[in-house]
Protein backbone atom coordinates (compact mmCIF):
# COMPACT_ATOMS: atom_id res chain seq x y z
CA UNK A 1 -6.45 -114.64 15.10
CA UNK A 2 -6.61 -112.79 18.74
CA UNK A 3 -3.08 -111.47 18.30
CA UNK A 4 -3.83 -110.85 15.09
CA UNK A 5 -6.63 -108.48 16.03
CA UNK A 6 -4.36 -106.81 19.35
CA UNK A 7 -1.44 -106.39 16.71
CA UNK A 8 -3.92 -104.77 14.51
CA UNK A 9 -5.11 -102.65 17.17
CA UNK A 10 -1.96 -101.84 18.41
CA UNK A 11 -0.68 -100.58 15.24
CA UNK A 12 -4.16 -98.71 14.93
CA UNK A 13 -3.54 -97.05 18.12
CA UNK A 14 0.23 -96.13 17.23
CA UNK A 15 -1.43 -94.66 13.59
CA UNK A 16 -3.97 -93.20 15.72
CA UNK A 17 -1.30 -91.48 17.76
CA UNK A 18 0.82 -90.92 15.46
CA UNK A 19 -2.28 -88.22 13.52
CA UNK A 20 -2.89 -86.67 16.50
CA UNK A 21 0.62 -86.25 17.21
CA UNK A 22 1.06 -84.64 13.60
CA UNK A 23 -2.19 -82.72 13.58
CA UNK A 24 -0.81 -80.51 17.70
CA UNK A 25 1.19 -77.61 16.53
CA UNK A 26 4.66 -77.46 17.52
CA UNK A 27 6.21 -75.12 20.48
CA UNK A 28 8.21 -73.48 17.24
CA UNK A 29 5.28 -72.85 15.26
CA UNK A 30 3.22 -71.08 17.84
CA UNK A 31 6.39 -68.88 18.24
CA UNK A 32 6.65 -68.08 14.81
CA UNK A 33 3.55 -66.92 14.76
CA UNK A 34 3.68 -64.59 18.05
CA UNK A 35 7.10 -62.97 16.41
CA UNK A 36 4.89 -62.62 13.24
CA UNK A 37 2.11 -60.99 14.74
CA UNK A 38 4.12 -59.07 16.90
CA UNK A 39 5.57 -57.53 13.94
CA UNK A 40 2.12 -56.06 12.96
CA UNK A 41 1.55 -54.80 16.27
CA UNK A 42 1.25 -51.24 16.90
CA UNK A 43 3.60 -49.13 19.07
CA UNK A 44 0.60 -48.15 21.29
CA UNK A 45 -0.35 -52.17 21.52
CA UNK A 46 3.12 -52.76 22.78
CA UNK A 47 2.85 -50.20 25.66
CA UNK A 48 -0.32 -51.35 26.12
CA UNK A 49 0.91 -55.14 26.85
CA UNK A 50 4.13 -53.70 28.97
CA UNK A 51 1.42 -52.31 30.94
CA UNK A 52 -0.27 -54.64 31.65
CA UNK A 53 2.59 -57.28 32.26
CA UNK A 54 4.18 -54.49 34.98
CA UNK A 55 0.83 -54.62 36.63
CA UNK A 56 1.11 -58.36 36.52
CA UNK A 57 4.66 -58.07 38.42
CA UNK A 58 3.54 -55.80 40.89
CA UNK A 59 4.43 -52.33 39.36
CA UNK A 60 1.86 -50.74 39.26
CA UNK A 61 1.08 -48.14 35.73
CA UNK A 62 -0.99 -44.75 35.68
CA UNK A 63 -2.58 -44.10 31.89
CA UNK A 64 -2.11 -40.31 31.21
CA UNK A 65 -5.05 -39.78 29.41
CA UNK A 66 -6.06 -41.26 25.64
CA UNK A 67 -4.72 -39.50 22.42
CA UNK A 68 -6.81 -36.92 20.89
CA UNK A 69 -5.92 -38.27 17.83
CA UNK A 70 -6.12 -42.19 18.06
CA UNK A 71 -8.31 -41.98 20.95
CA UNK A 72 -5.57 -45.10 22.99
CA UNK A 73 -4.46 -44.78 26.54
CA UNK A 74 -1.29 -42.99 26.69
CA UNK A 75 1.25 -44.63 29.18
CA UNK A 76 4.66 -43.51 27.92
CA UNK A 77 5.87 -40.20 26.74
CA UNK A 78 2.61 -37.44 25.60
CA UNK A 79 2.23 -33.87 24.41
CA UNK A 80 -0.08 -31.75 26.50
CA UNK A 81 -1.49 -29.04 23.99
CA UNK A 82 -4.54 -27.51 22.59
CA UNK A 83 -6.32 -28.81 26.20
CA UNK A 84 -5.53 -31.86 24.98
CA UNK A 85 -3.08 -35.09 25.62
CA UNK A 86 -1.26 -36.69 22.64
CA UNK A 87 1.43 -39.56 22.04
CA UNK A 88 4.23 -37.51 20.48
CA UNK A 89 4.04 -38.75 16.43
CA UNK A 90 0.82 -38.14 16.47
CA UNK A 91 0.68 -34.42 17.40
CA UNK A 92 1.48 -32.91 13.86
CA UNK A 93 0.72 -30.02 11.65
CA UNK A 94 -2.52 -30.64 9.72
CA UNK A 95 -1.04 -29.61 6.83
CA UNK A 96 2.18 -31.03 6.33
CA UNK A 97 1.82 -33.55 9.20
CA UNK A 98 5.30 -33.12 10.59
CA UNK A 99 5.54 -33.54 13.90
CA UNK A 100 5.65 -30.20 16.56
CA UNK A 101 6.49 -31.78 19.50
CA UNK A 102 10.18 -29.89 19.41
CA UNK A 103 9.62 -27.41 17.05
CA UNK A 104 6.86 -25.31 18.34
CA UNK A 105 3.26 -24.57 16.49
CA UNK A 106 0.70 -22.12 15.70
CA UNK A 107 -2.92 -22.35 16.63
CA UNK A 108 -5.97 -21.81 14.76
CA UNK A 109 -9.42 -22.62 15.14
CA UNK A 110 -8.66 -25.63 17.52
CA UNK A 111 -6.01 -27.11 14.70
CA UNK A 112 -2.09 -27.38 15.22
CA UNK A 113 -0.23 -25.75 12.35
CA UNK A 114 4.06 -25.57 11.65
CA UNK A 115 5.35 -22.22 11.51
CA UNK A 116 5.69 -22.37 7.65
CA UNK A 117 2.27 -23.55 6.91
CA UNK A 118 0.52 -21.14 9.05
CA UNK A 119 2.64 -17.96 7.72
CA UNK A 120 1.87 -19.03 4.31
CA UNK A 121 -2.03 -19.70 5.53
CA UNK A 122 -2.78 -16.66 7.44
CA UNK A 123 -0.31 -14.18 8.00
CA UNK A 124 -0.81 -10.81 6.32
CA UNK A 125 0.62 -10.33 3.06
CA UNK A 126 2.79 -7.12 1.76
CA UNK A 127 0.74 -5.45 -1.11
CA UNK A 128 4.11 -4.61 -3.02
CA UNK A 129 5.51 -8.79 -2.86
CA UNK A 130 2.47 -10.41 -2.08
CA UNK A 131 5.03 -12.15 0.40
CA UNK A 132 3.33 -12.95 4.17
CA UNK A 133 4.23 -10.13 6.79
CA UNK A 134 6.15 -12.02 9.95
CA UNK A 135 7.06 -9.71 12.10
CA UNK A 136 6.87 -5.60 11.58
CA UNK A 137 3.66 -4.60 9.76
CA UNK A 138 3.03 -1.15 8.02
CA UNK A 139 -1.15 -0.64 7.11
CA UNK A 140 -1.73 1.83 4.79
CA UNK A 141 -4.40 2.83 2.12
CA UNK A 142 -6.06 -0.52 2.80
CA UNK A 143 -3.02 -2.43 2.73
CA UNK A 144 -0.83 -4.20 4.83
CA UNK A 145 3.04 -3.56 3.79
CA UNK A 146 6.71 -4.92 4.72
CA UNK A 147 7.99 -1.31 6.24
CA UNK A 148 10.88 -1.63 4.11
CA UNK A 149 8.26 -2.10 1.16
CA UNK A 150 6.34 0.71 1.22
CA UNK A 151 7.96 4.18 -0.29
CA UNK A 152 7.39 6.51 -3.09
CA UNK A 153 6.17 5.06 -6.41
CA UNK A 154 7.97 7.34 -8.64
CA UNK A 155 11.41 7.68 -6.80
CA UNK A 156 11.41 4.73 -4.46
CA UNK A 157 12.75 6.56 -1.54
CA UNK A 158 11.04 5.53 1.80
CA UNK A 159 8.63 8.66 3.64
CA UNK A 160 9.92 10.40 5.88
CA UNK A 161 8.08 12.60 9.12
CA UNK A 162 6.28 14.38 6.32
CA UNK A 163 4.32 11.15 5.56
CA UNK A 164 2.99 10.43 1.61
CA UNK A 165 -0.11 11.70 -0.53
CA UNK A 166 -1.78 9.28 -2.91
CA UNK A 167 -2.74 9.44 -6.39
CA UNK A 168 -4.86 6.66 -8.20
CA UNK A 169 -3.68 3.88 -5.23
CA UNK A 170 -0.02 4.42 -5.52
CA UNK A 171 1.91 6.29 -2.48
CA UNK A 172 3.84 9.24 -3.34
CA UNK A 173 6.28 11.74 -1.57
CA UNK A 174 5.28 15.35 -1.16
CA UNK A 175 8.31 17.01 -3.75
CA UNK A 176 7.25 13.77 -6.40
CA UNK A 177 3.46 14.39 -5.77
CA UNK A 178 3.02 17.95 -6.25
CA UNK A 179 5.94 17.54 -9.30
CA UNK A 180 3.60 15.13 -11.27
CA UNK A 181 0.41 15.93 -10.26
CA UNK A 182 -0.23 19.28 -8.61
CA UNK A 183 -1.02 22.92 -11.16
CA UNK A 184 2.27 24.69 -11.98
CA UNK A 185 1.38 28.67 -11.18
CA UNK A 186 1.50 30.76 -14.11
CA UNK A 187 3.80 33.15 -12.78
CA UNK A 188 6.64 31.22 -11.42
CA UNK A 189 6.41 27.85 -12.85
CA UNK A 190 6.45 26.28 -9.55
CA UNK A 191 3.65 23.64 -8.32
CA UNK A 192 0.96 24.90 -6.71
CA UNK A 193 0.27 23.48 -3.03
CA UNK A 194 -2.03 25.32 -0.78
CA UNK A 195 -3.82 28.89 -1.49
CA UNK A 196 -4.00 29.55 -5.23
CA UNK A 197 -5.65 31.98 -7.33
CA UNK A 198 -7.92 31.23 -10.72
CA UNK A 199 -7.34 33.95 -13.41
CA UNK A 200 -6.36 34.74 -16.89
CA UNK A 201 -6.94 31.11 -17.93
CA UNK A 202 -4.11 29.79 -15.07
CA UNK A 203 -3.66 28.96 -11.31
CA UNK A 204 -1.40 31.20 -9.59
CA UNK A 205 0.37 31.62 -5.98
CA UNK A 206 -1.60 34.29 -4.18
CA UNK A 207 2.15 35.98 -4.62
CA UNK A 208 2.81 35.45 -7.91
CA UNK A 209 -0.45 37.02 -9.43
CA UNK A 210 0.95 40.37 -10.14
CA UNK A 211 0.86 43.35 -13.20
CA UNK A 212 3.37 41.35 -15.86
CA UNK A 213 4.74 44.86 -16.36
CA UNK A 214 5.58 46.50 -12.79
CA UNK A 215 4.92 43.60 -11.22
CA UNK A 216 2.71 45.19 -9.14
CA UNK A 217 -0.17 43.32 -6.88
CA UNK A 218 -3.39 44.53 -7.71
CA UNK A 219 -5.20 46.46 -4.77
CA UNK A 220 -8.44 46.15 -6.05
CA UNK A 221 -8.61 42.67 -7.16
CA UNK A 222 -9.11 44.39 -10.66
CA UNK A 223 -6.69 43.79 -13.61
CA UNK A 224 -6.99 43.72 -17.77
CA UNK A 225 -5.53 41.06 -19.58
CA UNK A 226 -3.74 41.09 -22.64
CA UNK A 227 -1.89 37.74 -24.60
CA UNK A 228 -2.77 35.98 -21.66
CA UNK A 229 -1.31 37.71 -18.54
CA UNK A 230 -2.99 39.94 -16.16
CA UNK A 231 -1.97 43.84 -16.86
CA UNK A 232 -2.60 47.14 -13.94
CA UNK A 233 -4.99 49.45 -16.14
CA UNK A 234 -2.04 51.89 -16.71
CA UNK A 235 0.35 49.17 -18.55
CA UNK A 236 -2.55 47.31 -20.37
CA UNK A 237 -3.30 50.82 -21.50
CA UNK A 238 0.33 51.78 -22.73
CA UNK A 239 0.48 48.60 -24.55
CA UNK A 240 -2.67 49.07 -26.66
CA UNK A 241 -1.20 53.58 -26.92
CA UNK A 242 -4.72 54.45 -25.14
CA UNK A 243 -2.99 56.87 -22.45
CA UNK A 244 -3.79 60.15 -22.11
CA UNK A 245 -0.80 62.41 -24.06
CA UNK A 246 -1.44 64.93 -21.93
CA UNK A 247 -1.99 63.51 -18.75
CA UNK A 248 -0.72 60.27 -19.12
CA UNK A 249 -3.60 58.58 -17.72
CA UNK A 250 -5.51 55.68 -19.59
CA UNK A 251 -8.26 56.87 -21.95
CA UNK A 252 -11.64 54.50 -21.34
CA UNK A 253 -14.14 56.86 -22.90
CA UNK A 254 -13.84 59.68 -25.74
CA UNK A 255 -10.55 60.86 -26.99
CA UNK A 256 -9.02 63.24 -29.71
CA UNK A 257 -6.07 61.66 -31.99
CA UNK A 258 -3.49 63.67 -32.85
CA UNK A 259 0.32 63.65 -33.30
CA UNK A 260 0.16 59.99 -33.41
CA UNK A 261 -1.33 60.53 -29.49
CA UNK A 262 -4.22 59.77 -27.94
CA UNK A 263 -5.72 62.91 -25.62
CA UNK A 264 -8.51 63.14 -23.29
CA UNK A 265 -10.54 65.70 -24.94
CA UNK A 266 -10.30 67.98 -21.80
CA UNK A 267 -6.09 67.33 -21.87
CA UNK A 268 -5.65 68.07 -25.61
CA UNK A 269 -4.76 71.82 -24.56
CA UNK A 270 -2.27 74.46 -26.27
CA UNK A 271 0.58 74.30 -24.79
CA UNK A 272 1.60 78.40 -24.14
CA UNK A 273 -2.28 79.11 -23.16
CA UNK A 274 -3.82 76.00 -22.04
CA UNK A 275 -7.29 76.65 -23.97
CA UNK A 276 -8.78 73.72 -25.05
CA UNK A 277 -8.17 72.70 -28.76
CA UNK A 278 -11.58 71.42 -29.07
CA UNK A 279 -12.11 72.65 -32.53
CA UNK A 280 -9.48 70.69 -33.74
CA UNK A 281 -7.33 73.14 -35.38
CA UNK A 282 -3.63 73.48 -33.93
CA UNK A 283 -0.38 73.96 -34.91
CA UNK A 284 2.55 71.51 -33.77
CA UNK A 285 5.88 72.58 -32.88
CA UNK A 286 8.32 70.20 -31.24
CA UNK A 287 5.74 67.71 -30.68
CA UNK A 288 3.14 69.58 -28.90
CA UNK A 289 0.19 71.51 -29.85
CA UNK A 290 -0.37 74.96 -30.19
CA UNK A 291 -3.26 77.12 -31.00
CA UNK A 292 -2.89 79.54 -34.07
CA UNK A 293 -2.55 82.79 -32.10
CA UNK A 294 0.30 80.84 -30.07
CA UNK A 295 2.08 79.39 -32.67
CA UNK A 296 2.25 82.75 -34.82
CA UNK A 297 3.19 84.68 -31.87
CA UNK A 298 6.24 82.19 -30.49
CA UNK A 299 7.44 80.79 -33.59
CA UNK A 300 6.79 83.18 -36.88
């Protein structure tokens, strides 16, 4: 019965053994699970365990500051910008997010842009294709313009030295502007630009406002106007027959008709004796008045 009970004990001892043996994890499994976990690891954990193993052999490492964007210690390659130190993939445009360590960025209230995103963003944009504005900029009327972009609205040529004039927000050059928009004169059909004159229901060059007949300025500033254009008193008087047939000056008071004529009452005179006809009795003879005495002494 006493072997019995050793044997027993024995064999509860190897059993005992034997669990304890199965329940210790294995040199594999613990390695396993290192490889597994080391998959999950980040980059900046892995520099962060180098470190720490250098220091370990004797090499000593310097941190270079923490990330401004994941807020780790830095110990391999960084990105100094904005005042700030960054691991390299994680300095990026806050738009798109690519990375601007090699290809340059834009600034903006403290946030890293790429050169696309912050041209479409901020830049200035041409009023005529709403496109951004990257490098020459033309401001006019308001607006900000590709040079090439802005020229006349009507004949699309750019300005030149003489600059534009504007009409209802468009940009126009000078020969299109005053073609379309500025008063034609009434004497020479030409557009009016500078000094002009108001009369007879038309603008006129200062030049151009002359007698429609001699073409004659008027001295005076006074004219008559007949169908619309300005007459000297002489011509507006020929063309309604209210000169003088005797003196050939315009009539603008009294007159005596005769022989189809008009006659100031002083002019309308014999002819041979100059006495005044002012009884109204004469004789003609080759179209011009006599008296009776006259007449019967030259011509009976």
């Amino acid at each position: 019965v006493k072997k019995k009970q050793i044997g027993e004990k024995k064999e509860m001892d190897d059993t005992q053994v034997k669990d304890e043996s199965t329940n210790s994890p294995k040199t594999s499994d613990l390695e396993r699970k290192a490889s597994t976990h080391g998959k999950t690891d980040t980059i900046d954990d892995l520099l962060g365990g180098l470190s720490s193993d250098m220091e370990k052999m004797g090499v000593h490492t310097t941190a270079k500051g923490h990330c401004a964007s994941c807020g780790k210690v830095i110990v391999g390659k960084m990105i100094t910008a904005l005042g700030q130190v960054w691991h390299p993939e994680h300095f990026v445009c806050v738009v798109c997010t690519a990375e601007l360590g090699t290809i340059g960025f834009f600034e903006r209230e403290g946030k890293a842009y790429c050169e696309k995103d912050y041209q479409h963003l901020f830049s200035p944009r041409c009023s005529y294709c709403k496109g951004p504005i990257l490098k020459n900029i033309l401001t006019a009327m308001d607006c900000t313009w590709h040079p090439e972009h802005f020229f006349c609205s009507h004949c699309g040529e750019c300005f030149g030295p003489e600059g534009f004039l504007e009409k209802d927000g468009k940009p126009y050059c000078h020969r299109d502007f005053y073609h379309l928009f500025a008063p034609k004169c009434s004497g020479c059909g030409e557009p009016v630009k500078e000094n002009f004159l108001t009369a007879a229901n038309g603008t006129w060059h200062p030049n151009c406002f002359v007698c429609s007949d001699c073409l004659k300025s008027f001295p005076d500033g006074c004219f008559l106007e007949l169908d619309g254009r300005p007459l000297c008193s002489l011509h507006f008087h020929s063309r309604q027959d209210t000169l003088c047939g005797g003196c050939g000056e315009p009539i603008s008071g009294c007159c005596i008709s005769a022989m189809e004529r008009k006659f100031h009452p002083e002019h309308f005179v014999c002819a041979f004796c100059l006495r005044k006809l002012s009884q109204g009795e004469f004789k003609e003879q080759a179209g011009k008045p006599y008296c009776s005495a006259c007449h019967t002494k030259l011509f009976v």
